[in-house]
PDB file of N, CA and C in Angstrom:
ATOM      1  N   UNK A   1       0.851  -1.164   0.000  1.00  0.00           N
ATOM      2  CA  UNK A   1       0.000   0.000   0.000  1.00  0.00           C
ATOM      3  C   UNK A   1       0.897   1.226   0.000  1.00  0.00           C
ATOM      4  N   UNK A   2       0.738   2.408  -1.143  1.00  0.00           N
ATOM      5  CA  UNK A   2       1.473   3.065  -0.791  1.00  0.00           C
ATOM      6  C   UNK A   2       1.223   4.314  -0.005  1.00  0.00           C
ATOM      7  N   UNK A   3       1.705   5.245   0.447  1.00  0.00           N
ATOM      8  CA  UNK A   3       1.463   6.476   1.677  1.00  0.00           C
ATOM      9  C   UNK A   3       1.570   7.867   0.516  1.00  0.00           C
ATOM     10  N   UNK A   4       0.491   8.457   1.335  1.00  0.00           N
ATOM     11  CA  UNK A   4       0.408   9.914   0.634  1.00  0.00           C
ATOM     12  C   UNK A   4       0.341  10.622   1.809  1.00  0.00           C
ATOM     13  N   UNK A   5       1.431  12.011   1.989  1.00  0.00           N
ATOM     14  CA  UNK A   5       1.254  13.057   2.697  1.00  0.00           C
ATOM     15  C   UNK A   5       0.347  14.612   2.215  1.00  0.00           C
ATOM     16  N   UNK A   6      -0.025  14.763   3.122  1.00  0.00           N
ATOM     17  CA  UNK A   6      -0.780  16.143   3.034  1.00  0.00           C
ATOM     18  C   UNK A   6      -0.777  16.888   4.080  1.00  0.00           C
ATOM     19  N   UNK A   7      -1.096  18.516   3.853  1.00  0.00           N
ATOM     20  CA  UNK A   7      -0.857  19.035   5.223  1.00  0.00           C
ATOM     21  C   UNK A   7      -2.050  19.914   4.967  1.00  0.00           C
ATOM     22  N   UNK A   8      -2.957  19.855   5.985  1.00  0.00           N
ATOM     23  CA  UNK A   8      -4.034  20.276   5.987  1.00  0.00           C
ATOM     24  C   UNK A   8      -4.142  20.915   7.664  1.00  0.00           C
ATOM     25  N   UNK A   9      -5.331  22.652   7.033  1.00  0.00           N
ATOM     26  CA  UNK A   9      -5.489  23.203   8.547  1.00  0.00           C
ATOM     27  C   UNK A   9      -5.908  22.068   9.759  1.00  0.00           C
ATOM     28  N   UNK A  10      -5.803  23.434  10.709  1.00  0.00           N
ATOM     29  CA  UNK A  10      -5.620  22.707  12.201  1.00  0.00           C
ATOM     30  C   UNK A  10      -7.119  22.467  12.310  1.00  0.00           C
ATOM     31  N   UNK A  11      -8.268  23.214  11.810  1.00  0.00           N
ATOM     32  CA  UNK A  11      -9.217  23.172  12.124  1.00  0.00           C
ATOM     33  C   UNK A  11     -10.250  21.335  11.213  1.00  0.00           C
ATOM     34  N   UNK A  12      -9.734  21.286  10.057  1.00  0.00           N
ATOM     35  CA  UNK A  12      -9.615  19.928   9.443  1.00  0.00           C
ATOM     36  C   UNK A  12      -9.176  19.215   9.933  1.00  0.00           C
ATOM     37  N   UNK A  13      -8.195  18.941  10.769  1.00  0.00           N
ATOM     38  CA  UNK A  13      -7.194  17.982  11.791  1.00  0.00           C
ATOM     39  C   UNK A  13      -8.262  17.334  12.780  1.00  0.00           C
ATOM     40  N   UNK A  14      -8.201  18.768  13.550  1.00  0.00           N
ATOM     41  CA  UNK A  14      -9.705  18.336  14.875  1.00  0.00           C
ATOM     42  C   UNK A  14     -10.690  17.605  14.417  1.00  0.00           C
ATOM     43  N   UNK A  15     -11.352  17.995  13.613  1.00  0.00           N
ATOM     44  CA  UNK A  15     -12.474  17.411  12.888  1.00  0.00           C
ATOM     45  C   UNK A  15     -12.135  15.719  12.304  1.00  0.00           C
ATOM     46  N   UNK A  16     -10.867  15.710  11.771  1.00  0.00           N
ATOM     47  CA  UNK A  16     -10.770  14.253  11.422  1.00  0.00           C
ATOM     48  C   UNK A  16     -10.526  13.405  12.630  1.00  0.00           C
ATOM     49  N   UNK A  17      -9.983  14.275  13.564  1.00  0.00           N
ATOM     50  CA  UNK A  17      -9.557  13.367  14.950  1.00  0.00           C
ATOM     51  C   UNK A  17     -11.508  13.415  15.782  1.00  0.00           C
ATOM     52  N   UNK A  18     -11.891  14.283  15.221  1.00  0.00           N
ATOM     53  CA  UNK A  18     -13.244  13.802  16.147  1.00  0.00           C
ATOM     54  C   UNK A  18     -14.270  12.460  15.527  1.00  0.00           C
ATOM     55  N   UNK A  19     -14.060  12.264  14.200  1.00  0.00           N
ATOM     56  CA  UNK A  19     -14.955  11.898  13.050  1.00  0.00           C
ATOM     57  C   UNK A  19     -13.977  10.118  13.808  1.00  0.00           C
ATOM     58  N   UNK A  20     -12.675  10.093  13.610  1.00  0.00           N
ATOM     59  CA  UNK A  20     -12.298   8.953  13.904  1.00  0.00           C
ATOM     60  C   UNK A  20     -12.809   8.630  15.678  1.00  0.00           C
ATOM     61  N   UNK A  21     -12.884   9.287  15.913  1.00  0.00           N
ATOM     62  CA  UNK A  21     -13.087   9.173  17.856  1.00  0.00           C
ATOM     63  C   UNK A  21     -14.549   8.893  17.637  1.00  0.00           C
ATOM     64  N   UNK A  22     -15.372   9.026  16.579  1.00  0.00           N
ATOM     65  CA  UNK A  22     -16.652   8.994  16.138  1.00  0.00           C
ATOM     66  C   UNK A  22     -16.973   7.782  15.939  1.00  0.00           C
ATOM     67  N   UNK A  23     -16.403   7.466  14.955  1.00  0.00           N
ATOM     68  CA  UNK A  23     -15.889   6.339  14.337  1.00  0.00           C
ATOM     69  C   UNK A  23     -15.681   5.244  14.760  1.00  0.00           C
ATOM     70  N   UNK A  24     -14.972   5.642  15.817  1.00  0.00           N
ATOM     71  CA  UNK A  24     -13.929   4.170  16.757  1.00  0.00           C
ATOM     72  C   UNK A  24     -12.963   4.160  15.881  1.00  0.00           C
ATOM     73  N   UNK A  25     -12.436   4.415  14.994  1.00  0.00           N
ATOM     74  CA  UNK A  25     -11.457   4.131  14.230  1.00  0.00           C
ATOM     75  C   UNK A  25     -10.186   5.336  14.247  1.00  0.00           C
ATOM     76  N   UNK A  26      -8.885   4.317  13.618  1.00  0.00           N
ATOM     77  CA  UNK A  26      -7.678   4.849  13.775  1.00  0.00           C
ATOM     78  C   UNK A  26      -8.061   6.113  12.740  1.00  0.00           C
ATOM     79  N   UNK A  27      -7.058   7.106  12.990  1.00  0.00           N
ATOM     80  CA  UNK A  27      -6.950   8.000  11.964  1.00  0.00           C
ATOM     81  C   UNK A  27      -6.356   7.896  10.796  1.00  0.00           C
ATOM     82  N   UNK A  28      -5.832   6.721  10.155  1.00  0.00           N
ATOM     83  CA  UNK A  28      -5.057   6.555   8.989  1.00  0.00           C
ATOM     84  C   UNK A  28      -6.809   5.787   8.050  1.00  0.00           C
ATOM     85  N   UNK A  29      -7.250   4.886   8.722  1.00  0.00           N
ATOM     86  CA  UNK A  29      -8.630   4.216   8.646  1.00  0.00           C
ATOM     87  C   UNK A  29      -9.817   5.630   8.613  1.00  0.00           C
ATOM     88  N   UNK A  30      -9.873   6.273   8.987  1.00  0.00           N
ATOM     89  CA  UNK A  30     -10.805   7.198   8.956  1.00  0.00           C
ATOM     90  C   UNK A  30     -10.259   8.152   7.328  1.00  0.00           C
ATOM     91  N   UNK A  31      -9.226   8.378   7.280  1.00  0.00           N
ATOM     92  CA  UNK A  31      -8.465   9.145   5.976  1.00  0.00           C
ATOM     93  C   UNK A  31      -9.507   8.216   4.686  1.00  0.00           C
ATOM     94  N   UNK A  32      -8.543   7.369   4.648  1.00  0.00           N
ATOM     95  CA  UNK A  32      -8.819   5.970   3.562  1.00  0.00           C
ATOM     96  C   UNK A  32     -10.410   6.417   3.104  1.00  0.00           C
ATOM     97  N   UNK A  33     -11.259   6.047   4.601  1.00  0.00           N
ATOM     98  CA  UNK A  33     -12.889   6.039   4.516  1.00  0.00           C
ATOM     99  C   UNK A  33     -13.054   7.299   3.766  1.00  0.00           C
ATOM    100  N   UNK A  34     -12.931   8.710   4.329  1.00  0.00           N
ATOM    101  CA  UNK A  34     -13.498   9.569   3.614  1.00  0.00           C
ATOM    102  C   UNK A  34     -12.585   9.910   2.045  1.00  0.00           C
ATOM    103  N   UNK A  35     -11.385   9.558   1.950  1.00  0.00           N
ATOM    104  CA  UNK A  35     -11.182   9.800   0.733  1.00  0.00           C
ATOM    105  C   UNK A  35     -11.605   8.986  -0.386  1.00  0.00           C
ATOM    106  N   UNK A  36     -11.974   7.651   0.439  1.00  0.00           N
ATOM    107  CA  UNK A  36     -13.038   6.766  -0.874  1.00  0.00           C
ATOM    108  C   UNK A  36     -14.119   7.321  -1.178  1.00  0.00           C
ATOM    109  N   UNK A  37     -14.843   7.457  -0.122  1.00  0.00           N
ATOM    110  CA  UNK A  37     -16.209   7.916  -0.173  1.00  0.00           C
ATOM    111  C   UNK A  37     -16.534   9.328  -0.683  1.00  0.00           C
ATOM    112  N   UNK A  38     -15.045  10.076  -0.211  1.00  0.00           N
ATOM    113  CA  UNK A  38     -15.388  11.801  -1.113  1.00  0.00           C
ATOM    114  C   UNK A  38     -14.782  11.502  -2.761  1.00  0.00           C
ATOM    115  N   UNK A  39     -14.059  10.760  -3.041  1.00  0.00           N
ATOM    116  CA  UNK A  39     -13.550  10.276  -4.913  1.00  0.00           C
ATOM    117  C   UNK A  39     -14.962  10.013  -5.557  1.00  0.00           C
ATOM    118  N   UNK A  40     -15.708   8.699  -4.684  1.00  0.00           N
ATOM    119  CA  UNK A  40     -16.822   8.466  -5.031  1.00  0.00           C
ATOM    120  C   UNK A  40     -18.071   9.550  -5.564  1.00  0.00           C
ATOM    121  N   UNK A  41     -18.045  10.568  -4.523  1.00  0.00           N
ATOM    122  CA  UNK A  41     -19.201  11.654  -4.713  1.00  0.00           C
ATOM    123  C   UNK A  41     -18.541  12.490  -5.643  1.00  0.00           C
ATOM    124  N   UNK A  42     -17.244  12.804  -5.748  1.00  0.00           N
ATOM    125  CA  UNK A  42     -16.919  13.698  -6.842  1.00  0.00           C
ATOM    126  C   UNK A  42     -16.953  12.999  -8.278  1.00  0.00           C
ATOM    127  N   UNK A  43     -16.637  11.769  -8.265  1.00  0.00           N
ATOM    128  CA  UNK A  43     -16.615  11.134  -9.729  1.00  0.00           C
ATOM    129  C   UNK A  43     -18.535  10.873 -10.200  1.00  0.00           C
ATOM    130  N   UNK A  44     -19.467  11.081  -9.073  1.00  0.00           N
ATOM    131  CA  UNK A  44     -20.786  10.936  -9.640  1.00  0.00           C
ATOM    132  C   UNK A  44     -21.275  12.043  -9.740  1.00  0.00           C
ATOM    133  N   UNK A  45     -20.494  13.258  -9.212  1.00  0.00           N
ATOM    134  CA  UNK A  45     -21.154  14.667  -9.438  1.00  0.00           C
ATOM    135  C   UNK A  45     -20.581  15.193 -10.840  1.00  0.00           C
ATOM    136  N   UNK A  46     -19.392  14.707 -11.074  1.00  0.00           N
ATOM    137  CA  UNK A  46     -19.252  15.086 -12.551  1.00  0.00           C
ATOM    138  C   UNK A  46     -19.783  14.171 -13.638  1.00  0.00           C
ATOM    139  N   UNK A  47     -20.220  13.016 -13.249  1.00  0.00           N
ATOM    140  CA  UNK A  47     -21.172  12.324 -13.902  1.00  0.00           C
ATOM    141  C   UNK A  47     -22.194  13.079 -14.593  1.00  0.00           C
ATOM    142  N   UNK A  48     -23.052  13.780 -12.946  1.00  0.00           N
ATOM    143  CA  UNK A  48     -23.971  14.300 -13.158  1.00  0.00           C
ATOM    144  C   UNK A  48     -24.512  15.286 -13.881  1.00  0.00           C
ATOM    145  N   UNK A  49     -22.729  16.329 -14.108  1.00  0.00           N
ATOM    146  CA  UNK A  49     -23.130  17.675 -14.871  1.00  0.00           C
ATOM    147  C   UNK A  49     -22.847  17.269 -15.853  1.00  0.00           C
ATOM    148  N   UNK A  50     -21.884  16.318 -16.317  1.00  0.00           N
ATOM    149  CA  UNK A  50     -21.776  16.116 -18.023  1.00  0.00           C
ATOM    150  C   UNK A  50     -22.929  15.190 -18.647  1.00  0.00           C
ATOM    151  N   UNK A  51     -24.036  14.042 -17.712  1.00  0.00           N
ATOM    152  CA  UNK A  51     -25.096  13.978 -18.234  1.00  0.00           C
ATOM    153  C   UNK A  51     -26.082  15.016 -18.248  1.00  0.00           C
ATOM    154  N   UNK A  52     -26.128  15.676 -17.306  1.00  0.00           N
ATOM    155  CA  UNK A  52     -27.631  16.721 -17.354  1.00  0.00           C
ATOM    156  C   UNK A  52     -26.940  17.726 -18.731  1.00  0.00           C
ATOM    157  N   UNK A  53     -25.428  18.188 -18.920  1.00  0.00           N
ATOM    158  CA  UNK A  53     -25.370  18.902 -19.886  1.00  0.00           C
ATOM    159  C   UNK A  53     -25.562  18.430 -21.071  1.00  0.00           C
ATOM    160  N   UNK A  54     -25.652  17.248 -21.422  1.00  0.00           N
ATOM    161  CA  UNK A  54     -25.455  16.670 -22.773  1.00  0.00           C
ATOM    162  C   UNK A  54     -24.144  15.934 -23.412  1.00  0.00           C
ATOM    163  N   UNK A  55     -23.127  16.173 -22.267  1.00  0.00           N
ATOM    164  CA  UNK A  55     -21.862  15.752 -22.497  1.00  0.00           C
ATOM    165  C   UNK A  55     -21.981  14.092 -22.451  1.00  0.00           C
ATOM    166  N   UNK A  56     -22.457  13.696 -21.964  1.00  0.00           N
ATOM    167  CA  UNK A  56     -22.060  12.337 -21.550  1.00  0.00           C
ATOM    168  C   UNK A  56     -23.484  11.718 -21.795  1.00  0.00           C
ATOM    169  N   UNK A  57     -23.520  10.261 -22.406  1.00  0.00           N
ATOM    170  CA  UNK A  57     -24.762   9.326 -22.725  1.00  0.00           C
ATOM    171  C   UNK A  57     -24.776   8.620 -21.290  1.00  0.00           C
ATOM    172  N   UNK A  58     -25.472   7.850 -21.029  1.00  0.00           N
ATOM    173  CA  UNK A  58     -26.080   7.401 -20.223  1.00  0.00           C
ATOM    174  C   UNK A  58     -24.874   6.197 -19.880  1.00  0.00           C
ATOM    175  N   UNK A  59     -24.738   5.489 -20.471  1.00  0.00           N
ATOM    176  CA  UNK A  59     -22.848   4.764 -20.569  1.00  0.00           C
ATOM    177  C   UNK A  59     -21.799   5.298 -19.915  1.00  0.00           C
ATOM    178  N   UNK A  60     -21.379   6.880 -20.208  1.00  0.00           N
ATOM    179  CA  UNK A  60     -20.646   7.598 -20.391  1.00  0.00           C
ATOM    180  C   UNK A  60     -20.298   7.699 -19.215  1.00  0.00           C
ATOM    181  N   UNK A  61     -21.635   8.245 -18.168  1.00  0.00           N
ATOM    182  CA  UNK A  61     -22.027   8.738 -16.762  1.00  0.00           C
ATOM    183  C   UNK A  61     -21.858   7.726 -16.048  1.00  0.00           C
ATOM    184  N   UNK A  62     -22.470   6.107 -16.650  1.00  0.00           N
ATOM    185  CA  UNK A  62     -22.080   5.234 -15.485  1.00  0.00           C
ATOM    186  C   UNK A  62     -20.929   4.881 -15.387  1.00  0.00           C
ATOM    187  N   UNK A  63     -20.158   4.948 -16.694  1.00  0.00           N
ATOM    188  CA  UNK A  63     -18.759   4.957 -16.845  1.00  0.00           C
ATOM    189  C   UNK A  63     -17.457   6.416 -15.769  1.00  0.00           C
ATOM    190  N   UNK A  64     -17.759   7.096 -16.175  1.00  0.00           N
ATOM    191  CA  UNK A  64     -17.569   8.437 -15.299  1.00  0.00           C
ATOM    192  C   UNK A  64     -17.621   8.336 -13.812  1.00  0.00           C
ATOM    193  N   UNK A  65     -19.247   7.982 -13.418  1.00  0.00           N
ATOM    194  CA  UNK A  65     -19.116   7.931 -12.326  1.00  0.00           C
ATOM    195  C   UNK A  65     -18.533   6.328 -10.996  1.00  0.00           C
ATOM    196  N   UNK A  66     -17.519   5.712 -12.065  1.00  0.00           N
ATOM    197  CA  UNK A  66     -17.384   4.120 -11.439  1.00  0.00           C
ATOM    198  C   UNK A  66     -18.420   3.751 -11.332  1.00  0.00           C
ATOM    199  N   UNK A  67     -19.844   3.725 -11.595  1.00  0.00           N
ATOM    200  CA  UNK A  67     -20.915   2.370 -11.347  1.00  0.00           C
ATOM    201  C   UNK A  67     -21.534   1.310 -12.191  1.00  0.00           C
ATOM    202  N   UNK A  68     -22.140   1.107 -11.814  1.00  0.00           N
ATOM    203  CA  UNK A  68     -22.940  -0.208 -13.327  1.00  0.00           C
ATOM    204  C   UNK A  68     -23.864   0.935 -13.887  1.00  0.00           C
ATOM    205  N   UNK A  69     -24.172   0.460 -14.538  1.00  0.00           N
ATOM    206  CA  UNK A  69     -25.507   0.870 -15.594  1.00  0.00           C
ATOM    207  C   UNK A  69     -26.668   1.042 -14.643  1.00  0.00           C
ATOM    208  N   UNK A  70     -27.211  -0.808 -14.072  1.00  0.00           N
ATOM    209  CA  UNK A  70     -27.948  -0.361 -13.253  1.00  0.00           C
ATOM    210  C   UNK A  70     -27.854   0.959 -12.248  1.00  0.00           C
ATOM    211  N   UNK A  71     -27.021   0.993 -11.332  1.00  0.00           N
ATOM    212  CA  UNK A  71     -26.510   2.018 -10.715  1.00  0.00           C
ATOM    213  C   UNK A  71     -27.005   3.649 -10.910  1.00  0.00           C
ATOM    214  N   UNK A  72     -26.253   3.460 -11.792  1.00  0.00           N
ATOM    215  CA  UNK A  72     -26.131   4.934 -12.599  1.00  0.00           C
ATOM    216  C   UNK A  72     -27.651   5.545 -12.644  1.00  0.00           C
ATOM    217  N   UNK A  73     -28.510   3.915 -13.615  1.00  0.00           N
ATOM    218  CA  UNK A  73     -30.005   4.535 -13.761  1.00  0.00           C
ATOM    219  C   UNK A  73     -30.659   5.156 -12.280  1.00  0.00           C
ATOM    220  N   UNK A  74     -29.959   4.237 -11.118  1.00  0.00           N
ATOM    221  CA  UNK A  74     -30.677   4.863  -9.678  1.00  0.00           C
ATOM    222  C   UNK A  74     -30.509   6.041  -9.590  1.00  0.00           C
ATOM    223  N   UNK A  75     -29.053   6.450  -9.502  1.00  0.00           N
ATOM    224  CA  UNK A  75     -28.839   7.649  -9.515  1.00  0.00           C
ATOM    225  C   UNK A  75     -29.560   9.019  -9.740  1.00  0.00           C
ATOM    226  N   UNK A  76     -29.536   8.567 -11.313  1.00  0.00           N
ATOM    227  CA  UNK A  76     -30.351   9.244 -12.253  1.00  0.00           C
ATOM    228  C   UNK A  76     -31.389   9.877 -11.951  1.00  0.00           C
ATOM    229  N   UNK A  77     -32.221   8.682 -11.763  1.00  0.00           N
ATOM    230  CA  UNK A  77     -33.536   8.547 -10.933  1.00  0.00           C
ATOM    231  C   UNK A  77     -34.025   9.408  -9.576  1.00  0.00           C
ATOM    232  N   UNK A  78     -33.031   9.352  -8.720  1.00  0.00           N
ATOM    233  CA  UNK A  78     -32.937   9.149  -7.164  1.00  0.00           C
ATOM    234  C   UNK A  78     -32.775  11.036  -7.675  1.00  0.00           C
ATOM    235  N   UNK A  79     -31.978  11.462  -8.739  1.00  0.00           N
ATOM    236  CA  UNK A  79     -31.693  12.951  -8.906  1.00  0.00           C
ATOM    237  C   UNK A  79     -32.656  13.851  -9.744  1.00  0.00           C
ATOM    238  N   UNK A  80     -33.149  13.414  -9.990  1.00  0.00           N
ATOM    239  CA  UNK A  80     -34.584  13.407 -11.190  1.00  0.00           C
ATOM    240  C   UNK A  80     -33.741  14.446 -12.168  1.00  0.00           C
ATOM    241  N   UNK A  81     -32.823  13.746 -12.863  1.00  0.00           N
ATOM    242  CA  UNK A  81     -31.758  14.097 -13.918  1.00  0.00           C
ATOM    243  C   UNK A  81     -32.653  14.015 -15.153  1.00  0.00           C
ATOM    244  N   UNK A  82     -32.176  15.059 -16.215  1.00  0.00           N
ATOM    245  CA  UNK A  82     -33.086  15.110 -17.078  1.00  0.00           C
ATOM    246  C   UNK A  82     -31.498  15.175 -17.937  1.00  0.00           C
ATOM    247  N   UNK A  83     -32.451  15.382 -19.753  1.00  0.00           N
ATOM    248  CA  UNK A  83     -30.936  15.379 -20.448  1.00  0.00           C
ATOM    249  C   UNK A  83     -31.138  15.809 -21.458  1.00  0.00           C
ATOM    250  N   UNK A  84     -30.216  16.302 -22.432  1.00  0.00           N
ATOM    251  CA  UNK A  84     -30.378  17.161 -23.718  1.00  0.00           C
ATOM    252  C   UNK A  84     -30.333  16.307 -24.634  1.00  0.00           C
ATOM    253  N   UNK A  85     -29.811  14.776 -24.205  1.00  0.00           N
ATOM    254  CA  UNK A  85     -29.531  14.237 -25.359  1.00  0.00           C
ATOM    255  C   UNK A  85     -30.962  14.056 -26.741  1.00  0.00           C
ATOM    256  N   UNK A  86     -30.566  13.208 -27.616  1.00  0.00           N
ATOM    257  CA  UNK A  86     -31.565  13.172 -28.794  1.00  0.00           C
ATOM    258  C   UNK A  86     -31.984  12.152 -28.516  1.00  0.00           C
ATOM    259  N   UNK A  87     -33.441  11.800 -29.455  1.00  0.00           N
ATOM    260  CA  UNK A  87     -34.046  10.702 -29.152  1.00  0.00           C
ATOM    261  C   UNK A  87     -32.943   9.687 -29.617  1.00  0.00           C
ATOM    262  N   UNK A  88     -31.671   9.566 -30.882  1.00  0.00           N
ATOM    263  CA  UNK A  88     -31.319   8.584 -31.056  1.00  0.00           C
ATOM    264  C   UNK A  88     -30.471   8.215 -30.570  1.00  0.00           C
ATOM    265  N   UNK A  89     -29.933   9.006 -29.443  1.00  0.00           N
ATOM    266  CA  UNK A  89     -28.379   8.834 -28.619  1.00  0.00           C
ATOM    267  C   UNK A  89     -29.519   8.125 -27.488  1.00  0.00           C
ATOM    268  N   UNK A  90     -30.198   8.561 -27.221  1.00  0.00           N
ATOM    269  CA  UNK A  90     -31.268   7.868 -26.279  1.00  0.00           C
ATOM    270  C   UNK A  90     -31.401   6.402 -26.786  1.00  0.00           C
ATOM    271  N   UNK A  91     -32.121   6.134 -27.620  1.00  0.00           N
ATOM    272  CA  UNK A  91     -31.879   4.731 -28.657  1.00  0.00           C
ATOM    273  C   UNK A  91     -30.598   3.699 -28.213  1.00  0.00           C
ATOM    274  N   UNK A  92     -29.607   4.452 -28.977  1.00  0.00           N
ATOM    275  CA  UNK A  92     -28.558   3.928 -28.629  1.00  0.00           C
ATOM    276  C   UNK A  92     -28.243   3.202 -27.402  1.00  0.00           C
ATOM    277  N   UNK A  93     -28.362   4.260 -26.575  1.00  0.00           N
ATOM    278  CA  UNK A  93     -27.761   3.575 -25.191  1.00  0.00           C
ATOM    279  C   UNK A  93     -29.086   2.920 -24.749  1.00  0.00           C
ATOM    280  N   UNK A  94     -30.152   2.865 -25.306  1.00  0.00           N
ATOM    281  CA  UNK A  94     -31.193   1.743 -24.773  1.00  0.00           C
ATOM    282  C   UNK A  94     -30.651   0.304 -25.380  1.00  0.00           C
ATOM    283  N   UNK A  95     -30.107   0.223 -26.771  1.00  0.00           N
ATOM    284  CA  UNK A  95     -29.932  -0.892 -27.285  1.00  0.00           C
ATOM    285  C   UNK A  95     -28.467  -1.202 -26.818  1.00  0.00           C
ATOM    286  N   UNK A  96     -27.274  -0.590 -26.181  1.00  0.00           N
ATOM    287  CA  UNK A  96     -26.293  -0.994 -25.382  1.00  0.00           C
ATOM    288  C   UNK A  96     -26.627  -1.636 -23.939  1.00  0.00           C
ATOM    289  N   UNK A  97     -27.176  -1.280 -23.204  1.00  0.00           N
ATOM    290  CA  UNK A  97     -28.065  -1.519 -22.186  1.00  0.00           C
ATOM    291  C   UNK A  97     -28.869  -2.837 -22.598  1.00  0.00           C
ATOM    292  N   UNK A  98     -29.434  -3.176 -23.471  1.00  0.00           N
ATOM    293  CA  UNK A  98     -30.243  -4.495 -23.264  1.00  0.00           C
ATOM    294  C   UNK A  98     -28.801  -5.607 -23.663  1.00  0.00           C
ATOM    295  N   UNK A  99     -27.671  -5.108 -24.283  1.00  0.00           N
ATOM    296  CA  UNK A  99     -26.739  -5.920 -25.205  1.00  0.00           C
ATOM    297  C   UNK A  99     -25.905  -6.412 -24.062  1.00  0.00           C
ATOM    298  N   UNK A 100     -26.085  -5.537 -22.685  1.00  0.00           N
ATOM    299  CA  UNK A 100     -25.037  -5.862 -21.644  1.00  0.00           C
ATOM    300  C   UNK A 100     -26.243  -7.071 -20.664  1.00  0.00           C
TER     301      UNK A 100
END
């Protein structure tokens, strides 16, 4: 496993030392947790703006955001995401989607 340093305020410090005291967990274990879990929310929030903009097909986003297809559609769903795309890019990724 390899080690990454960072130096972050004092007031971020406290907070990670309370979140692990929260936690029960060590502070190297508490790091790990939220930097998975904050990669996670940032890789589905840019999911989110390049599907709602038109940038990204429905593939693209579940691709983007690390999830399955299924997934992604929750997401979607769960965000009541709408999209610019066309009816045939729509098409498309309906007939990729049944092919998987």
């Amino acid at each position: 496993m390899g080690s990454i340093s960072a130096r972050v305020p004092d007031d971020e410090r406290d907070e990670l030392e309370e979140v692990a005291e929260l936690l029960s967990l060590d502070r190297s274990t508490t790091i790990r947790k939220a930097l998975r879990e904050g990669l996670r929310e940032l890789r589905i929030e840019t999911a989110v703006e390049r599907y709602q903009s038109g940038e990204a097909s429905v593939n693209e986003a579940a691709r983007i955001a690390g999830v399955s297809l299924g997934e992604w559609l929750e997401i979607a769903h769960e965000r009541n995401l709408t999209t610019q795309l066309t009816p045939e890019e729509i098409e498309r990724d309906a007939e990729t989607a049944l092919d998987l």
